[in-house]
N, C-alpha and C. Protein backbone atom coordinates (compact mmCIF):
# COMPACT_ATOMS: atom_id res chain seq x y z
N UNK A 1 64.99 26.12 -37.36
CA UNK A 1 65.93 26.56 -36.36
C UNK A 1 66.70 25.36 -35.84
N UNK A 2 68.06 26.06 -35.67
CA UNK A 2 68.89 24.17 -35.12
C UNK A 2 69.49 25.15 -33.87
N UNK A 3 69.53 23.92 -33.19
CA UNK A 3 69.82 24.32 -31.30
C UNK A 3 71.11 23.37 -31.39
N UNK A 4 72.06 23.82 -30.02
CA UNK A 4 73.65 23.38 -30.18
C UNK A 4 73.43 23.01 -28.51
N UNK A 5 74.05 22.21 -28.16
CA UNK A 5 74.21 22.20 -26.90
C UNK A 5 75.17 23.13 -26.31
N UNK A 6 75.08 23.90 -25.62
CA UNK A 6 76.31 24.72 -25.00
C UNK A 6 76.18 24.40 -23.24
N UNK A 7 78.12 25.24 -23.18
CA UNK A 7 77.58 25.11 -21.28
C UNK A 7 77.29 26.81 -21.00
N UNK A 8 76.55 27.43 -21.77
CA UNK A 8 76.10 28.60 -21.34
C UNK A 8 74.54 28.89 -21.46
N UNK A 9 74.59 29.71 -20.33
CA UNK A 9 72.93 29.78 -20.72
C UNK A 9 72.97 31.61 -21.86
N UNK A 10 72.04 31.23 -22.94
CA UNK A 10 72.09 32.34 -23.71
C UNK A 10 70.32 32.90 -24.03
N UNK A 11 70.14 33.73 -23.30
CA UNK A 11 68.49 34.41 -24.01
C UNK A 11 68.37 34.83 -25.25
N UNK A 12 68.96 35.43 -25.38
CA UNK A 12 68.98 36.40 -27.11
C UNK A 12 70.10 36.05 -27.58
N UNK A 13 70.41 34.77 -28.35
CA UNK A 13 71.14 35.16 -29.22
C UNK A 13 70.64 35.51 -30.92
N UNK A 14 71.83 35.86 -31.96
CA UNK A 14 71.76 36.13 -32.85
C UNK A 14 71.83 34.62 -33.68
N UNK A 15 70.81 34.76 -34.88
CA UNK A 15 70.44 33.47 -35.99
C UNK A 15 71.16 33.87 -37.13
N UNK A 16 71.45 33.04 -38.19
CA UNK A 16 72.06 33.70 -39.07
C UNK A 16 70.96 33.08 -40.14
N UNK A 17 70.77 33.44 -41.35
CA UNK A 17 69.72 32.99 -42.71
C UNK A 17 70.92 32.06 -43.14
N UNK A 18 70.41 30.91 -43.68
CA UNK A 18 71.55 29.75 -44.17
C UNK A 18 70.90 29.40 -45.81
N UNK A 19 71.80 29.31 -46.18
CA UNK A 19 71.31 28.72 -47.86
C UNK A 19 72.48 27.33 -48.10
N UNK A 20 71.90 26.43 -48.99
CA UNK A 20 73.43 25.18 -48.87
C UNK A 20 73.29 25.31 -50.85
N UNK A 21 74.26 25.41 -50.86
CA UNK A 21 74.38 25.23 -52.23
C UNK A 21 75.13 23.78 -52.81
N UNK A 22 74.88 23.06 -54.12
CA UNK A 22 75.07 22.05 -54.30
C UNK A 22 75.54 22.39 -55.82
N UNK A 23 77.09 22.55 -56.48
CA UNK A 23 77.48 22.74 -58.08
C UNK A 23 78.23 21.08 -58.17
N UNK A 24 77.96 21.01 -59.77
CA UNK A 24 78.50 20.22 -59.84
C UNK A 24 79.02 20.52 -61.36
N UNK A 25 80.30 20.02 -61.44
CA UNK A 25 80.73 20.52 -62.77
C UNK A 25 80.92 19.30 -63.89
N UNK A 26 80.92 19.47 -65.16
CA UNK A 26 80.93 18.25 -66.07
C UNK A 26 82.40 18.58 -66.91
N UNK A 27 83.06 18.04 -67.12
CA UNK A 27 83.90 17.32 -68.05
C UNK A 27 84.11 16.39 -69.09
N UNK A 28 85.38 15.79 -69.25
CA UNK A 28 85.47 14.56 -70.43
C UNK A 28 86.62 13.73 -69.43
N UNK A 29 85.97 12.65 -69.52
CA UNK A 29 87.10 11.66 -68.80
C UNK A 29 87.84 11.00 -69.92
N UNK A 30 88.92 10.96 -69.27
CA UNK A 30 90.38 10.30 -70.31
C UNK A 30 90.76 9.48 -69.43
N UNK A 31 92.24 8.71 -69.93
CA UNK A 31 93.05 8.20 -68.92
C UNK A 31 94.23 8.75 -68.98
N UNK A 32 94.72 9.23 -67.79
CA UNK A 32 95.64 10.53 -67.47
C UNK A 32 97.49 10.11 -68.04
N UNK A 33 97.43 8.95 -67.78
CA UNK A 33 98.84 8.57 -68.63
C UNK A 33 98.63 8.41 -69.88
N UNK A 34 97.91 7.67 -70.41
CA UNK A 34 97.75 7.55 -71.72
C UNK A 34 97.40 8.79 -72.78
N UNK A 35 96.54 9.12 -72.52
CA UNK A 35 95.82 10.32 -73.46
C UNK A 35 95.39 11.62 -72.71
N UNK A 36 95.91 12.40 -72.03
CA UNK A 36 95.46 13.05 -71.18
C UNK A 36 95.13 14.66 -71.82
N UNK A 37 95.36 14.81 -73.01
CA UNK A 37 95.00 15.82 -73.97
C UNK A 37 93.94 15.89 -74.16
N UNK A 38 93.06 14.16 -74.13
CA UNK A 38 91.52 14.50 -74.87
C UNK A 38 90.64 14.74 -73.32
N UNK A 39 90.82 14.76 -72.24
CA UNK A 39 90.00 15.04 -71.17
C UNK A 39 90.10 16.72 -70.57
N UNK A 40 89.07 16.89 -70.01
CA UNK A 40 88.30 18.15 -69.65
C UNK A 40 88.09 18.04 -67.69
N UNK A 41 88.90 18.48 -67.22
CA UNK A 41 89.05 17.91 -65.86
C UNK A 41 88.47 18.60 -65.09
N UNK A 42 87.00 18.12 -64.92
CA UNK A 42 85.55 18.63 -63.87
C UNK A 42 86.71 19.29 -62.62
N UNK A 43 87.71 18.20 -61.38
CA UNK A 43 88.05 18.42 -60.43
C UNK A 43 89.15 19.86 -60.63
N UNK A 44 89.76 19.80 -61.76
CA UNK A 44 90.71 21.28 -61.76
C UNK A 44 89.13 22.61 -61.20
N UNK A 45 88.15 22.44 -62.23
CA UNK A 45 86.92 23.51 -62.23
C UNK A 45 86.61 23.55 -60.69
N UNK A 46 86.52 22.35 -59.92
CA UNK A 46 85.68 22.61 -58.68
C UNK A 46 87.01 23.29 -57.62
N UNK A 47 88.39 22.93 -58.16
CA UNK A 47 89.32 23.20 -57.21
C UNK A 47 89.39 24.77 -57.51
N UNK A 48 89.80 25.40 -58.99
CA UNK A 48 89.38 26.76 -58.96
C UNK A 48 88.23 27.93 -58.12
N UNK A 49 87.21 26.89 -58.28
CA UNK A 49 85.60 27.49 -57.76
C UNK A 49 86.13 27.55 -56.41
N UNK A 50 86.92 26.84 -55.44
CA UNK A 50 87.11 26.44 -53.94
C UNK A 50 87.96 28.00 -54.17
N UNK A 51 89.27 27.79 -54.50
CA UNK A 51 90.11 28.87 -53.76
C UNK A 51 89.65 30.14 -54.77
N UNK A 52 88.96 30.31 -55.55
CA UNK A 52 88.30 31.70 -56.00
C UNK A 52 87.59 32.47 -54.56
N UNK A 53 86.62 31.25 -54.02
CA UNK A 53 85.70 31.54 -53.34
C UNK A 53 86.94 32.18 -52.00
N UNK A 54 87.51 31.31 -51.41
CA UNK A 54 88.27 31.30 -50.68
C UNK A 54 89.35 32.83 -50.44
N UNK A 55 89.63 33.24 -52.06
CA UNK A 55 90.21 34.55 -51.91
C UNK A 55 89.34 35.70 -51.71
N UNK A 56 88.29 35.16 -52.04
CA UNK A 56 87.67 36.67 -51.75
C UNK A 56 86.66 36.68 -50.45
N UNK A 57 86.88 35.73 -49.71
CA UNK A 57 86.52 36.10 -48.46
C UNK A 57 87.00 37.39 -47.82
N UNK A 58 87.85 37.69 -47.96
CA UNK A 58 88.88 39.28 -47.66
C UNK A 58 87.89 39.91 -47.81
N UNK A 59 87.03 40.25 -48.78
CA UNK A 59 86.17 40.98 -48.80
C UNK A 59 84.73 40.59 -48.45
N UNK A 60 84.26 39.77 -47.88
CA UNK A 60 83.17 39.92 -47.30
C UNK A 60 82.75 40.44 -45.90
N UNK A 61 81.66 40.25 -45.37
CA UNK A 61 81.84 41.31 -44.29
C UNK A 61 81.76 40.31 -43.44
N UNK A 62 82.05 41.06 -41.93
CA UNK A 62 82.90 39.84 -40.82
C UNK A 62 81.53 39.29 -40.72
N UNK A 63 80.73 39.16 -40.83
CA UNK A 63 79.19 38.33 -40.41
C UNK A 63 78.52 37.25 -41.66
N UNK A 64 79.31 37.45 -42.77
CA UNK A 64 79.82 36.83 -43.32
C UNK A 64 79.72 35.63 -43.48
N UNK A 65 79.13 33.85 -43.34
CA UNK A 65 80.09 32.94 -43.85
C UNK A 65 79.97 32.11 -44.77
N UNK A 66 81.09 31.36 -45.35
CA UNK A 66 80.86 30.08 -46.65
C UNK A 66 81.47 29.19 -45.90
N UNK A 67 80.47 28.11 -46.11
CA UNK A 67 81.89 27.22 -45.97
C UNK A 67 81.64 26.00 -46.70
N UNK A 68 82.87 25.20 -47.01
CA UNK A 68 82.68 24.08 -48.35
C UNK A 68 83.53 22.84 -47.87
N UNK A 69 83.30 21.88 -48.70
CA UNK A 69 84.02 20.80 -49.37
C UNK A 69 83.86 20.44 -50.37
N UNK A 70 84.64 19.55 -51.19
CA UNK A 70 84.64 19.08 -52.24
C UNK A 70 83.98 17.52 -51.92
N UNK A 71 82.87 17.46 -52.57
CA UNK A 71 81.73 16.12 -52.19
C UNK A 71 82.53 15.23 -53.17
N UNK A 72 82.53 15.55 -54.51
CA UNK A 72 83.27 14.19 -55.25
C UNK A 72 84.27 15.00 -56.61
N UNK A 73 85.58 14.33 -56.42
CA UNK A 73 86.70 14.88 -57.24
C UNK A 73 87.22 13.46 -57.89
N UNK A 74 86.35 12.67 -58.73
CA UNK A 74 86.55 11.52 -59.50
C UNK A 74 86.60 10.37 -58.47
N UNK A 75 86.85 9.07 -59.57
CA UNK A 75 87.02 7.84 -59.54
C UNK A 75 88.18 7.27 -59.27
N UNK A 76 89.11 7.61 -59.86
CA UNK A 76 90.67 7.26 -59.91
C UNK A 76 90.95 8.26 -59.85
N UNK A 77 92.41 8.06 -59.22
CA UNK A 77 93.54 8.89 -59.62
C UNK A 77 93.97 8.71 -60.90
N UNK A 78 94.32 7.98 -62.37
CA UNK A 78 94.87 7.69 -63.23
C UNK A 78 93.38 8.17 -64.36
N UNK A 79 92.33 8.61 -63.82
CA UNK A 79 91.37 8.61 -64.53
C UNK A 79 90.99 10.32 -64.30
N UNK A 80 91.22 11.19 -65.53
CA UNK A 80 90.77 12.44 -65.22
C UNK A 80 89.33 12.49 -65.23
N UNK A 81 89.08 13.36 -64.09
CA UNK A 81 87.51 13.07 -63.35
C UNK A 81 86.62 13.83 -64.67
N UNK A 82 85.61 13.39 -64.90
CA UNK A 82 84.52 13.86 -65.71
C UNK A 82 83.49 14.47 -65.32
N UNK A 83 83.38 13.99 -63.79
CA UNK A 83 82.54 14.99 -62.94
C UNK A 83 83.05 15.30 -61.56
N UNK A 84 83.12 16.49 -61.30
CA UNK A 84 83.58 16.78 -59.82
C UNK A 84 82.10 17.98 -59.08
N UNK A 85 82.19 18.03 -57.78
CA UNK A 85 81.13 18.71 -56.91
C UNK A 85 81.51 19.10 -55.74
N UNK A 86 80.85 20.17 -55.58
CA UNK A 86 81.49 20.83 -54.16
C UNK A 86 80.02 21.09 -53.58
N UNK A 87 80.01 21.53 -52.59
CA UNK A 87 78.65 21.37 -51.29
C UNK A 87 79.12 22.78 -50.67
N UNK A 88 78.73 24.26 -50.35
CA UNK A 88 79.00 25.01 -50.36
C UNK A 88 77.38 25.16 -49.19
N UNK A 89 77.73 25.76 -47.88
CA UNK A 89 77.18 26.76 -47.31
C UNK A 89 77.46 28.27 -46.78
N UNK A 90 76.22 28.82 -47.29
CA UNK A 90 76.56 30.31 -46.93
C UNK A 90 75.70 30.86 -45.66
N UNK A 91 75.85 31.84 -45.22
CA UNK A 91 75.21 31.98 -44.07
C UNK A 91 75.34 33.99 -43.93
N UNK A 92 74.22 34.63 -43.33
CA UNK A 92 74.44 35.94 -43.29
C UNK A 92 73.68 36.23 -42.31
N UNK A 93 74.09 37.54 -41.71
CA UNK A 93 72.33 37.82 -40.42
C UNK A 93 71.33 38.17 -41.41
N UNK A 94 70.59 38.03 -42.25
CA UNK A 94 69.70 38.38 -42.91
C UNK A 94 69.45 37.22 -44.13
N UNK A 95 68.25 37.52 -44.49
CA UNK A 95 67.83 37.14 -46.34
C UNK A 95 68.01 37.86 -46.95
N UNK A 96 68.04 38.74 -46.99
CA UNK A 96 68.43 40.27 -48.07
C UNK A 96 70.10 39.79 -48.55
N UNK A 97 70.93 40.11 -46.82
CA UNK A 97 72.23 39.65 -47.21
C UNK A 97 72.91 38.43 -47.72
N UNK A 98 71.75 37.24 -47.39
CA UNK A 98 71.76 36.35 -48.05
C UNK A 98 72.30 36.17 -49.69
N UNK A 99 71.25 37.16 -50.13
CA UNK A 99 70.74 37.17 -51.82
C UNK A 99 72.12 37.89 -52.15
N UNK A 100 72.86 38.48 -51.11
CA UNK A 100 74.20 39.34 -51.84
C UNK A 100 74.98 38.33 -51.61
N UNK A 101 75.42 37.26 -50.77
CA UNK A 101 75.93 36.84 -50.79
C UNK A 101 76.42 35.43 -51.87
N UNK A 102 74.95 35.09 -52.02
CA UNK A 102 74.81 34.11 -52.87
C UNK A 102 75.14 34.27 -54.66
């Protein structure tokens, strides 16, 4: 259980079940001016995975939440990333809804 400081006093409130998820995607690193045909770009995959997730919030239910960043989207800019990762938490009033959510 994690406690927040507030300026209210609250008896009952509501907890939500939290899960943190951790993907990380693999690629082929190239160098993006030079040869950029032979690389496989991990950060395009994790940027898809972001706003996939992101559109279909519309449909989840208002109790609902994800929330993310992108932990690592390469080395360089001139270097297509070979590995990129996103850090993803979800959260629901339940474990049941959890498992749907996840």
């Amino acid at each position: 259980m994690m406690v927040h400081p507030s300026p209210l006093t609250a008896i009952f409130n509501e907890y939500l079940a939290i899960s943190q998820i951790q993907v990380t995607y693999v690629g082929k690193a190239a160098h993006a001016a030079a040869f950029p045909w032979e690389g496989i770009n991990a950060l395009d995959a994790v940027v898809q995975a972001y706003n996939g997730i992101s559109l279909a919030r519309q449909q989840f239910k208002p109790s609902w939440r994800v929330h993310a960043i992108i932990a690592n989207g390469g080395t360089k800019p001139n270097i297509i990333p070979e590995k990129a990762s996103a850090e993803y938490c979800i959260r629901a009033p339940n474990k049941q809804e959890l498992e749907i959510l996840r």
